[in-house]
N, C-alpha and C. Protein backbone atom coordinates (compact mmCIF):
# COMPACT_ATOMS: atom_id res chain seq x y z
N UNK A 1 -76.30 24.46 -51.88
CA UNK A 1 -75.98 24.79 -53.25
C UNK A 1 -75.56 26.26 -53.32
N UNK A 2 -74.71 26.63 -54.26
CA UNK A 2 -73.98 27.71 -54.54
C UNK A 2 -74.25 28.20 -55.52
N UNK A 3 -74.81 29.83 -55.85
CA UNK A 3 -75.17 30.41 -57.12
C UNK A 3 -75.24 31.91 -56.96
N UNK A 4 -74.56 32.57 -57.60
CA UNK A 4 -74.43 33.76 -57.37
C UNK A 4 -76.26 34.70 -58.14
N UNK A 5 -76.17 36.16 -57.68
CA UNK A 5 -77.34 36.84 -57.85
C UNK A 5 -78.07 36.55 -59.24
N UNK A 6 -76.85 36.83 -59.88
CA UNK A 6 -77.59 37.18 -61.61
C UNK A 6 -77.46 35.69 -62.22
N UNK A 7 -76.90 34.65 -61.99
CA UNK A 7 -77.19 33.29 -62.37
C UNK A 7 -78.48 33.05 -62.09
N UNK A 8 -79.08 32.69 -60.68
CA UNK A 8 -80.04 32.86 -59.93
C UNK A 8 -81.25 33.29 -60.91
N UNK A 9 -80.93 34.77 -61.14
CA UNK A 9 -81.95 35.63 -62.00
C UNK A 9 -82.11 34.83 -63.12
N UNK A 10 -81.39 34.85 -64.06
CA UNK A 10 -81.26 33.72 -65.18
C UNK A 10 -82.14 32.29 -65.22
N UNK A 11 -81.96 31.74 -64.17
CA UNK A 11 -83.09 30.80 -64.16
C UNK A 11 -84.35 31.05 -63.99
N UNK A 12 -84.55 32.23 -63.44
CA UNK A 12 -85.90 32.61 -62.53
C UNK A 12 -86.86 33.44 -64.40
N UNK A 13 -85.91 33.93 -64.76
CA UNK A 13 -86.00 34.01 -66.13
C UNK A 13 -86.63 32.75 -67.65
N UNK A 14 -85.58 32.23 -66.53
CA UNK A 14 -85.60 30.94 -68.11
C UNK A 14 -86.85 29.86 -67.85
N UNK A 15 -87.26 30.02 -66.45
CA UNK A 15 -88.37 29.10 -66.05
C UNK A 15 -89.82 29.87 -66.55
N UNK A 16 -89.50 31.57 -66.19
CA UNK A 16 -91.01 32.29 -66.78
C UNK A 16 -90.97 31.83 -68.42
N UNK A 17 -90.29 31.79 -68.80
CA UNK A 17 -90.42 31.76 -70.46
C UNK A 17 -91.05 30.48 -70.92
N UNK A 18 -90.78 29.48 -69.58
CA UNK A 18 -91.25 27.87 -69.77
C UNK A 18 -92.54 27.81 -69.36
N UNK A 19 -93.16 28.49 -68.98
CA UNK A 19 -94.48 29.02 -68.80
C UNK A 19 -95.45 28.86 -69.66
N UNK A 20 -96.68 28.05 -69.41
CA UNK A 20 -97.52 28.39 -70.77
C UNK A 20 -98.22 29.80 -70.94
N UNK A 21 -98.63 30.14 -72.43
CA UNK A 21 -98.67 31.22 -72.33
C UNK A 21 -100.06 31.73 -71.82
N UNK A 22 -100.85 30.51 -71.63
CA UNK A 22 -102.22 30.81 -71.30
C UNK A 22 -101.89 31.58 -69.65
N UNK A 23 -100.98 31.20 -69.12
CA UNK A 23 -100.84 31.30 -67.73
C UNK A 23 -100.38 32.72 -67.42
N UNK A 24 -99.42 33.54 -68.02
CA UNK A 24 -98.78 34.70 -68.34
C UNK A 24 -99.61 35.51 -68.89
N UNK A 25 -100.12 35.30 -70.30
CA UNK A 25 -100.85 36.33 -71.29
C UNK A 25 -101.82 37.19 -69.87
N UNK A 26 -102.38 36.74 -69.19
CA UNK A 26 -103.36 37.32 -68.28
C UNK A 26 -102.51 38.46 -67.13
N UNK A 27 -101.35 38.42 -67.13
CA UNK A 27 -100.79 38.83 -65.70
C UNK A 27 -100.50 40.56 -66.25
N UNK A 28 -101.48 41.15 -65.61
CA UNK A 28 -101.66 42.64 -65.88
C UNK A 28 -100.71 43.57 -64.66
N UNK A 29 -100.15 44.21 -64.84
CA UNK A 29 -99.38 45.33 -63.92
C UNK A 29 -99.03 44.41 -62.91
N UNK A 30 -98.10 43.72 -62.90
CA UNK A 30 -97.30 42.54 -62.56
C UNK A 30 -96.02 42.40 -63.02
N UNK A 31 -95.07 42.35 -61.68
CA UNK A 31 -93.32 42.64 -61.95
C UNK A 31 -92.82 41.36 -61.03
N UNK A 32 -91.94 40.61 -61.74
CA UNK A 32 -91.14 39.81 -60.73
C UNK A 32 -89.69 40.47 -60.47
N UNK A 33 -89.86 39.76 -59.17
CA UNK A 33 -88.10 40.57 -58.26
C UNK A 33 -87.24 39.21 -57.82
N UNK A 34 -86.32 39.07 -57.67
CA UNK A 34 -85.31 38.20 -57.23
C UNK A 34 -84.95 39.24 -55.86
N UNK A 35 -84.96 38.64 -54.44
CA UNK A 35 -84.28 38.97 -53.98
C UNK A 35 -83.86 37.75 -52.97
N UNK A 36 -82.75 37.89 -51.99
CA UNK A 36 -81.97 37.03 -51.33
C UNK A 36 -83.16 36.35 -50.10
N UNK A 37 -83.51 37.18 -49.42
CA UNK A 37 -84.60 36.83 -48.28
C UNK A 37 -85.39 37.32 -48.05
N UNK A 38 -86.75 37.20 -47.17
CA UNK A 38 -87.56 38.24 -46.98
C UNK A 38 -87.22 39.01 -45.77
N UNK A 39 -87.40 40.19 -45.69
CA UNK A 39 -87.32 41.01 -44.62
C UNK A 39 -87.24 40.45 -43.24
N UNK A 40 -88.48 39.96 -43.50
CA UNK A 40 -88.81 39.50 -42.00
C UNK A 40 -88.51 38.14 -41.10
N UNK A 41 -87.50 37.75 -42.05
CA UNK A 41 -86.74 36.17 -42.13
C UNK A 41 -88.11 35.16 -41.79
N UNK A 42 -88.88 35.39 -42.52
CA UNK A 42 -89.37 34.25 -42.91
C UNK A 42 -88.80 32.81 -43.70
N UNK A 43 -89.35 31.67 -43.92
CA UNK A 43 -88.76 30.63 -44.68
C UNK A 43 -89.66 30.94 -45.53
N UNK A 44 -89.72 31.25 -46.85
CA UNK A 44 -90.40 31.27 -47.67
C UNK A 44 -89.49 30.78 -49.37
N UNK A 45 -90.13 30.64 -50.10
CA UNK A 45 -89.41 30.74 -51.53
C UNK A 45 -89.87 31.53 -52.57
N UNK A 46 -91.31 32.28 -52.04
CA UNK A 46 -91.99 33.35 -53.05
C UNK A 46 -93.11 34.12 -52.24
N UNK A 47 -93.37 35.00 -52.42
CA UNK A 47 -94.17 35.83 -51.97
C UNK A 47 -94.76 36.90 -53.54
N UNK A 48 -96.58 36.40 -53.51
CA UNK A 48 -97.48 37.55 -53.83
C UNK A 48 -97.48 38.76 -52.96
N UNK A 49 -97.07 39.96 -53.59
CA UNK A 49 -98.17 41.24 -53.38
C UNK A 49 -98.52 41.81 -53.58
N UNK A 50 -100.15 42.10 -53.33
CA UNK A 50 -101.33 42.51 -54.96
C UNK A 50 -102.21 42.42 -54.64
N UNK A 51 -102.95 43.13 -55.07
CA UNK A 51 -104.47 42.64 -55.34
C UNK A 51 -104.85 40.85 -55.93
N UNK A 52 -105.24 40.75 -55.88
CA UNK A 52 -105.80 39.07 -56.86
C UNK A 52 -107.01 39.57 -57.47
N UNK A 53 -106.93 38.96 -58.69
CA UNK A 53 -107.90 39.49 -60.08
C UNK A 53 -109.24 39.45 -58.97
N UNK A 54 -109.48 38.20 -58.34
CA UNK A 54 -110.94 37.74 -57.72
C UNK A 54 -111.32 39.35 -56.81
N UNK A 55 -110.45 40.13 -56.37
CA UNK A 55 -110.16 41.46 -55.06
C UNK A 55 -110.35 42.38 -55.61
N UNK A 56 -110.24 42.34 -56.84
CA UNK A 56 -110.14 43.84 -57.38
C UNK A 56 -111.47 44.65 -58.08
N UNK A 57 -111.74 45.43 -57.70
CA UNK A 57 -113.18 46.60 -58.14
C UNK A 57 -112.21 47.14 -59.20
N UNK A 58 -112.04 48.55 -59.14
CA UNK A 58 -112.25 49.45 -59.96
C UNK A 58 -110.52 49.52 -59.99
N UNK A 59 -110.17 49.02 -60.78
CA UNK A 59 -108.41 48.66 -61.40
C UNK A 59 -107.48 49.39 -62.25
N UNK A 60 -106.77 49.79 -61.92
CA UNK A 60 -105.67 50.33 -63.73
C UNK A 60 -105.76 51.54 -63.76
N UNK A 61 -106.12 52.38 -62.46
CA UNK A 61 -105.86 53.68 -62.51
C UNK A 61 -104.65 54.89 -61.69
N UNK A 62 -103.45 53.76 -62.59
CA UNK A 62 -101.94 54.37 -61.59
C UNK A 62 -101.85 53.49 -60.44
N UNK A 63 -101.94 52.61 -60.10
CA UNK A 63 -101.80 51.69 -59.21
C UNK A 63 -100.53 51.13 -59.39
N UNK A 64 -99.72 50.84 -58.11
CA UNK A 64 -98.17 50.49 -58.46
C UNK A 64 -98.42 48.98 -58.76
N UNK A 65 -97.42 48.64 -59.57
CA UNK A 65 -97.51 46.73 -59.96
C UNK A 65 -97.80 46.01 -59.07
N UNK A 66 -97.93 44.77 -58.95
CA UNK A 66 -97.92 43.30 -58.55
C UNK A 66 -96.60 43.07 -58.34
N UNK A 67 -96.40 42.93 -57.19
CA UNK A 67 -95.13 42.26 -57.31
C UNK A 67 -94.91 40.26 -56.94
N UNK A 68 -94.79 40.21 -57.93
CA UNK A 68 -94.49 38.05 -57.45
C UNK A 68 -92.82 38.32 -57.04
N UNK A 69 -92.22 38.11 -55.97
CA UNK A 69 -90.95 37.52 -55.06
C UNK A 69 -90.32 36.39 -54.83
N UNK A 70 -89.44 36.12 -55.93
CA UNK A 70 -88.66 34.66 -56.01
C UNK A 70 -87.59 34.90 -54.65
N UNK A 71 -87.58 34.25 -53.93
CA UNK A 71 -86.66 33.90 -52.70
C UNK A 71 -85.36 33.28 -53.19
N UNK A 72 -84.14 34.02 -53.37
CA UNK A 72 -83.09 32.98 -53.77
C UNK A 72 -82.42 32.10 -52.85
N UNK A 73 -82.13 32.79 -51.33
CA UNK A 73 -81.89 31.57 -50.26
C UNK A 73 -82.49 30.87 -49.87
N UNK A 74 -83.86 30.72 -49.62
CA UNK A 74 -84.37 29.50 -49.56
C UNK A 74 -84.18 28.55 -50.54
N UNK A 75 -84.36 28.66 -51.98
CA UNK A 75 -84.25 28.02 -53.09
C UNK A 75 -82.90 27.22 -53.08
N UNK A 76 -81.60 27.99 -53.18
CA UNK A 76 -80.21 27.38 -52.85
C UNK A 76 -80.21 26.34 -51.56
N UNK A 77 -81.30 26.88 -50.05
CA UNK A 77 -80.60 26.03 -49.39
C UNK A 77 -81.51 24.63 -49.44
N UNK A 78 -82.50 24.53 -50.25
CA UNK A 78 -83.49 23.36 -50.60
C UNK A 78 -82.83 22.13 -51.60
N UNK A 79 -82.21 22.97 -52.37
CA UNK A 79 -82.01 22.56 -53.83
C UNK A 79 -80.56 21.57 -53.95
N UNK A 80 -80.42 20.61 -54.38
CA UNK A 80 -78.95 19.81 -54.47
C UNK A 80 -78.14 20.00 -55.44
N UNK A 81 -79.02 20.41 -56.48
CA UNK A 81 -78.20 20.75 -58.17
C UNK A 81 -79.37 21.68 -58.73
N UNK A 82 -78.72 21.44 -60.15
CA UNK A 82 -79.85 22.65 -61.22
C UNK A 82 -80.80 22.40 -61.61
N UNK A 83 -80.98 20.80 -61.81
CA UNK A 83 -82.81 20.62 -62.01
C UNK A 83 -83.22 20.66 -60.89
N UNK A 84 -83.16 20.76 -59.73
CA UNK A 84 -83.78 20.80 -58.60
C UNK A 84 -84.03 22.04 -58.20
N UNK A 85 -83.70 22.95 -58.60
CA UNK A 85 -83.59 24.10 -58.48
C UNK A 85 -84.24 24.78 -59.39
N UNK A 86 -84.13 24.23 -60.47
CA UNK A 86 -85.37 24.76 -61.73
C UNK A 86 -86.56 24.36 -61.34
N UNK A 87 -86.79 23.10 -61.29
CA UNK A 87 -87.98 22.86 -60.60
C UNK A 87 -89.04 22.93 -59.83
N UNK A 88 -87.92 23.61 -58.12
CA UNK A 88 -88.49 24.58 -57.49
C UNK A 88 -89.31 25.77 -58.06
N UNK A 89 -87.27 26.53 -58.97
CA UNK A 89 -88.36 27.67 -59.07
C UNK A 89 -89.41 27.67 -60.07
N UNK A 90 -89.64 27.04 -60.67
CA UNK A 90 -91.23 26.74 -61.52
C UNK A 90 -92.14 26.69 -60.31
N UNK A 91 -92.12 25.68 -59.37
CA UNK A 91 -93.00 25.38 -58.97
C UNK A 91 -93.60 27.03 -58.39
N UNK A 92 -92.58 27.37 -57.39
CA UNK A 92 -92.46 28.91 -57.13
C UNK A 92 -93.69 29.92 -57.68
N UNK A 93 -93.08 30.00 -58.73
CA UNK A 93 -93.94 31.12 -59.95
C UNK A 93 -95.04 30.20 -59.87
N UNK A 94 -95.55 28.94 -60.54
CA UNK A 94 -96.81 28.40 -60.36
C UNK A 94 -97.26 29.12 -59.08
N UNK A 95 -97.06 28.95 -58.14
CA UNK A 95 -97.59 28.86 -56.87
C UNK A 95 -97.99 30.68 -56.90
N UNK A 96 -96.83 31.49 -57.15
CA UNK A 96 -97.47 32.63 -56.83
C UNK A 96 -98.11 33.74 -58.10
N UNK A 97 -98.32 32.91 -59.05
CA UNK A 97 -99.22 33.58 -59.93
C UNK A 97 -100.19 32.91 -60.24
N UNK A 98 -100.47 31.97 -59.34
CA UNK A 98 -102.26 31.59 -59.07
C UNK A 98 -102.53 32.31 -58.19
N UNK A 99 -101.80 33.18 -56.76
CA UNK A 99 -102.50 33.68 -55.76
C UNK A 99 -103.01 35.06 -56.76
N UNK A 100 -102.21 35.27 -57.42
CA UNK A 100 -102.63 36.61 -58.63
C UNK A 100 -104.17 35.94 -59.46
N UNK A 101 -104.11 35.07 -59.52
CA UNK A 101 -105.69 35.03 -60.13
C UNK A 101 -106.64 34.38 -59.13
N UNK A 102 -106.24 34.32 -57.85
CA UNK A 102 -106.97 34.55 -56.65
C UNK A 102 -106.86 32.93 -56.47
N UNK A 103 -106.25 31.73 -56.76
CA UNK A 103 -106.17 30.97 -56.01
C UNK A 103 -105.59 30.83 -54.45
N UNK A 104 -105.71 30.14 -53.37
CA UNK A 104 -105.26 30.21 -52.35
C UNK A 104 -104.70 29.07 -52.05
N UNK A 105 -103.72 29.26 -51.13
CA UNK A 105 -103.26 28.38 -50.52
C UNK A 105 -103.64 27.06 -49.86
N UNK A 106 -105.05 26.97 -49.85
CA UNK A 106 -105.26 25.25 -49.60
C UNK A 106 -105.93 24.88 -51.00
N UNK A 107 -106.18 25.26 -51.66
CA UNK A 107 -106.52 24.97 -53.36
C UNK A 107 -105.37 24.57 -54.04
N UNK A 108 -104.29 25.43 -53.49
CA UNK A 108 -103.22 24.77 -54.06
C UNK A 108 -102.25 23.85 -54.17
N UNK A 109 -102.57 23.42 -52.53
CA UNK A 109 -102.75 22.37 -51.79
C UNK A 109 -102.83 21.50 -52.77
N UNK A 110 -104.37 21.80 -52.50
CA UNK A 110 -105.28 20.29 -53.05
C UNK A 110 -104.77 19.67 -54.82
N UNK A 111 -104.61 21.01 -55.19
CA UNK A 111 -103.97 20.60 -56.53
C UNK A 111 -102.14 20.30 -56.87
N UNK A 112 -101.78 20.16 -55.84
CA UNK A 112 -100.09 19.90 -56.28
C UNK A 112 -99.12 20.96 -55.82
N UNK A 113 -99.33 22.48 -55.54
CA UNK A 113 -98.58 23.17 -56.23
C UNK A 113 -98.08 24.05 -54.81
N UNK A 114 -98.28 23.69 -54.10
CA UNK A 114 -98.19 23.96 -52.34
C UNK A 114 -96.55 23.78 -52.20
């Protein structure tokens, strides 16, 4: 699938807004980024990095954001069309703003969102 940067962004956009708000209202010094791949050519489609609420002592004193990392090439080369691709990236954001309230990766598993 084919989609240029700021289209891309646009969805990654239009899916946070589809968000309930119970899920968002909580996400403190927390920034999402669009970028093409990760550094380290991993296969990934999102990457937490942060503290997780469960990690954190003594908080909120000038500390740089949270960053949640939407992967746009993985996403394009998964995806066949635009609900499939929305879908992902929902799932995406699900996935990495539970590791922000300290869920992990086999919890998330267990619940769907892996």
């Amino acid at each position: 699938m084919q989609m240029d940067a700021e289209e891309f962004e646009r969805l990654v956009v239009d899916e946070l807004d589809r968000l309930p708000d119970d899920m968002v209202d909580g996400l403190d010094n927390v920034v999402f980024v669009v970028e093409d791949a990760p550094e380290g050519g991993e296969d990934l489609f999102g990457l937490y990095e942060g503290f997780a609420l469960t990690e954190r002592g003594q908080y909120g004193m000038g500390e740089l954001p949270d960053r949640i990392i939407v992967y746009r090439h993985a996403h394009l080369s998964a995806c066949e069309d635009v609900d499939a691709l929305r879908e992902e990236i929902h799932t995406t954001l699900v996935h990495e703003i539970a590791h922000f309230y300290g869920i992990d990766d086999e919890q998330l598993h267990e619940l769907g969102w892996a």
